[in-house]
C-alpha atoms as a PDB file:
ATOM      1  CA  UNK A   1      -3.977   9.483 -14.483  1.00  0.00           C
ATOM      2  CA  UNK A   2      -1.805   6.542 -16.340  1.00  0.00           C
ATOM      3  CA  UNK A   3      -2.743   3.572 -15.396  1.00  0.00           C
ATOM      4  CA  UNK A   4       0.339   2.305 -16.584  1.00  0.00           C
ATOM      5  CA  UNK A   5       2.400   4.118 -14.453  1.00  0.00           C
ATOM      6  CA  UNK A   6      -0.294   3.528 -11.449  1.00  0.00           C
ATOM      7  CA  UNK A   7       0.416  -0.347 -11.578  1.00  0.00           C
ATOM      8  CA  UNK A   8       3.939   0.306 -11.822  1.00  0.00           C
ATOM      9  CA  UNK A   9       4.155   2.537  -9.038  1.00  0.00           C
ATOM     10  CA  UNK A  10       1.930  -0.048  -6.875  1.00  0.00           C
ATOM     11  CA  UNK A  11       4.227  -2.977  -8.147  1.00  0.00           C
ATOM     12  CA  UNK A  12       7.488  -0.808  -7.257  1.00  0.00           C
ATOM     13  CA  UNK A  13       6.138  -0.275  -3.847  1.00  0.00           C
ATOM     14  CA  UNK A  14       5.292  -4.058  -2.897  1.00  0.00           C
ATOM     15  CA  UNK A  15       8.726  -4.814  -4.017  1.00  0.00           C
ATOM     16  CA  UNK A  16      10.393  -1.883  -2.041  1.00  0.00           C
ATOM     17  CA  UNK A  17       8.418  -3.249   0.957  1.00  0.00           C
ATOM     18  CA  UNK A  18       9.629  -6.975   0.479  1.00  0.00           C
ATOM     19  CA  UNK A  19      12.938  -6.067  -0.054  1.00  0.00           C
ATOM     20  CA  UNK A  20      13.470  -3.966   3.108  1.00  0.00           C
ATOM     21  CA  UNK A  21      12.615  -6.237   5.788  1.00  0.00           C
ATOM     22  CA  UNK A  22      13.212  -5.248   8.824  1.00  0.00           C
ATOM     23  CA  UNK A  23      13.725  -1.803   8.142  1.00  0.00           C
ATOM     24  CA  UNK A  24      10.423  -0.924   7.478  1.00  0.00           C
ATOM     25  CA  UNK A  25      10.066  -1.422  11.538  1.00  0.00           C
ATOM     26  CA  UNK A  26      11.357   2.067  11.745  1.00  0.00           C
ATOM     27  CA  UNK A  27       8.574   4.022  10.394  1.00  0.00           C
ATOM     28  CA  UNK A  28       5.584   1.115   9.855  1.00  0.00           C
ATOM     29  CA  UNK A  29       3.935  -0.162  12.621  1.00  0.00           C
ATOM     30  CA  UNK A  30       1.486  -3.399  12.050  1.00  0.00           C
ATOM     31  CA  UNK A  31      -1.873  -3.288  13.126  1.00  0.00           C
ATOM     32  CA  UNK A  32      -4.288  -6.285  13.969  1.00  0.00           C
ATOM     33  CA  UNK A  33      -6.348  -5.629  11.122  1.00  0.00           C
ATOM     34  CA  UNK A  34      -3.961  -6.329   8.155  1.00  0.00           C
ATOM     35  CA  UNK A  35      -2.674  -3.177   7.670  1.00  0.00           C
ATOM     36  CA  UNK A  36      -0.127  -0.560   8.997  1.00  0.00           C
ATOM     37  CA  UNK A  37       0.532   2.411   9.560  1.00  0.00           C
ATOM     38  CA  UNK A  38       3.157   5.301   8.270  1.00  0.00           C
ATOM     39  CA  UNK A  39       4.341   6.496  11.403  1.00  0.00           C
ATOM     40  CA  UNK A  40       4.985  10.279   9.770  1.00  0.00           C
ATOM     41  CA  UNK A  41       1.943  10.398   8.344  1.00  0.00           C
ATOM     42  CA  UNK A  42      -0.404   8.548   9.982  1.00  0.00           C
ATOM     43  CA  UNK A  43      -1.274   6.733   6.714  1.00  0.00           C
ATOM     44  CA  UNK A  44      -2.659   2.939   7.181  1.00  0.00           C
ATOM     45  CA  UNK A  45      -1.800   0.831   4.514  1.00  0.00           C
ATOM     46  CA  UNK A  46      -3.574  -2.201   3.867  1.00  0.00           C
ATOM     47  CA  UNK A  47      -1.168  -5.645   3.903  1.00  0.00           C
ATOM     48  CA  UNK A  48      -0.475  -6.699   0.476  1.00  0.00           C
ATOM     49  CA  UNK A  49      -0.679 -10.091   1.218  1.00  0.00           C
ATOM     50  CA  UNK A  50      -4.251  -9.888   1.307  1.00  0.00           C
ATOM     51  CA  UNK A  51      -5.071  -9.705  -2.020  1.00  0.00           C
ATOM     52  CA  UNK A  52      -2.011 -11.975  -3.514  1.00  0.00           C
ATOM     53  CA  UNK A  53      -3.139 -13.641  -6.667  1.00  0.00           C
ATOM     54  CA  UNK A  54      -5.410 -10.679  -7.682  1.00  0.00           C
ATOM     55  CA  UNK A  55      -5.026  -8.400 -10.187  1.00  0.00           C
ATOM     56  CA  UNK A  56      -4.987  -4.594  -9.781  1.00  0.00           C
ATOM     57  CA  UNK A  57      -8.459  -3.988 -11.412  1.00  0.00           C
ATOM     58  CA  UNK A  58      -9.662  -6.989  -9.373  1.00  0.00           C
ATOM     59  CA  UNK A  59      -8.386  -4.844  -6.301  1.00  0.00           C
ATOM     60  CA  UNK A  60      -9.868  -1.780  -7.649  1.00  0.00           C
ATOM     61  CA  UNK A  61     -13.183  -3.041  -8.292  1.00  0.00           C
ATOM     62  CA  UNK A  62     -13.819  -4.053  -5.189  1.00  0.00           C
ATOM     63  CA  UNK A  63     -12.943  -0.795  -3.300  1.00  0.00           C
ATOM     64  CA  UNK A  64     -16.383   0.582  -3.715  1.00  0.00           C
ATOM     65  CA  UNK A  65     -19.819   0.145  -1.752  1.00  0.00           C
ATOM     66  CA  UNK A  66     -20.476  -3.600  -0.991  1.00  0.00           C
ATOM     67  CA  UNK A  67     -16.844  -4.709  -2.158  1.00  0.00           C
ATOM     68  CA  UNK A  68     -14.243  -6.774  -0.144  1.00  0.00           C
ATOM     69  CA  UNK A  69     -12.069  -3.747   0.191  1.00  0.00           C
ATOM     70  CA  UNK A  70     -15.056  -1.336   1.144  1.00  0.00           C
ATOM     71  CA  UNK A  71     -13.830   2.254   2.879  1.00  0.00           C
ATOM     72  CA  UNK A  72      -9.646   1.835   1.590  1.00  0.00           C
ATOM     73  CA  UNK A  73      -8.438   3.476  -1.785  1.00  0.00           C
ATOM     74  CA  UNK A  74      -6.049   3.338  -3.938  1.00  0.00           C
ATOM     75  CA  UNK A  75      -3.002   5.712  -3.051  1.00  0.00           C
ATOM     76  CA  UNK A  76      -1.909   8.755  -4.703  1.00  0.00           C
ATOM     77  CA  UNK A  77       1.614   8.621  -6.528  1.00  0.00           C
ATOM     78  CA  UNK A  78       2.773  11.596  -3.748  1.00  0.00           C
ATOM     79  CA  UNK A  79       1.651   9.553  -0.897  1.00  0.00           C
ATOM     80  CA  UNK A  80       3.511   6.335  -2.248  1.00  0.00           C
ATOM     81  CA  UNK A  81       6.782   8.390  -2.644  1.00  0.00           C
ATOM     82  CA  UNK A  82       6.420   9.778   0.706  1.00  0.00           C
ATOM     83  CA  UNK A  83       6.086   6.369   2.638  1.00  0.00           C
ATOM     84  CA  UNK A  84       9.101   5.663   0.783  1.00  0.00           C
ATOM     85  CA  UNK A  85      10.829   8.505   1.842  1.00  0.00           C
ATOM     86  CA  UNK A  86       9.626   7.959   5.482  1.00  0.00           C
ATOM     87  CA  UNK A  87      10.598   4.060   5.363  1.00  0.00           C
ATOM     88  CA  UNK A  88      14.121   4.878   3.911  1.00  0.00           C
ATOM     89  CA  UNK A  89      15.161   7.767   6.893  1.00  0.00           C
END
């Protein structure tokens, strides 16, 4: 996999997200645990907010055992485009 085209992907999506507002009420719902969750596909996202300031392999290398972002993952490039696709309808 790119990793170039990972980070851009990730970067698009936070963007998307920002820019939509209120319409990502339609399909998202928050959770109490920073995160939320795709409606269509029962996805939970973690907030972005969370890890603000930190770079993407800061993120990633603390999504194994023992990490600060033990048991998420990074998404795959199909599962981005379909949140998108579910936030936009």
């Amino acid at each position: 996999m790119n990793i170039k085209r990972v980070k851009a992907t990730f970067l698009a999506l936070v963007v998307t997200l920002m820019s939509l507002g209120n319409l990502v009420n339609a399909a998202i719902i928050d959770t109490d645990e920073d995160s939320f969750i795709d409606t269509q596909t029962g996805l939970e996202w973690m907030d972005f907010g969370i890890n603000n300031h930190q770079s993407f392999n800061e993120v990633s290398s603390q999504l194994g055992a023992g990490g600060e972002y033990e048991d998420w993952r990074l998404p795959s490039i199909d599962e981005v485009y379909t949140m998108w696709h579910n936030v936009a309808n």
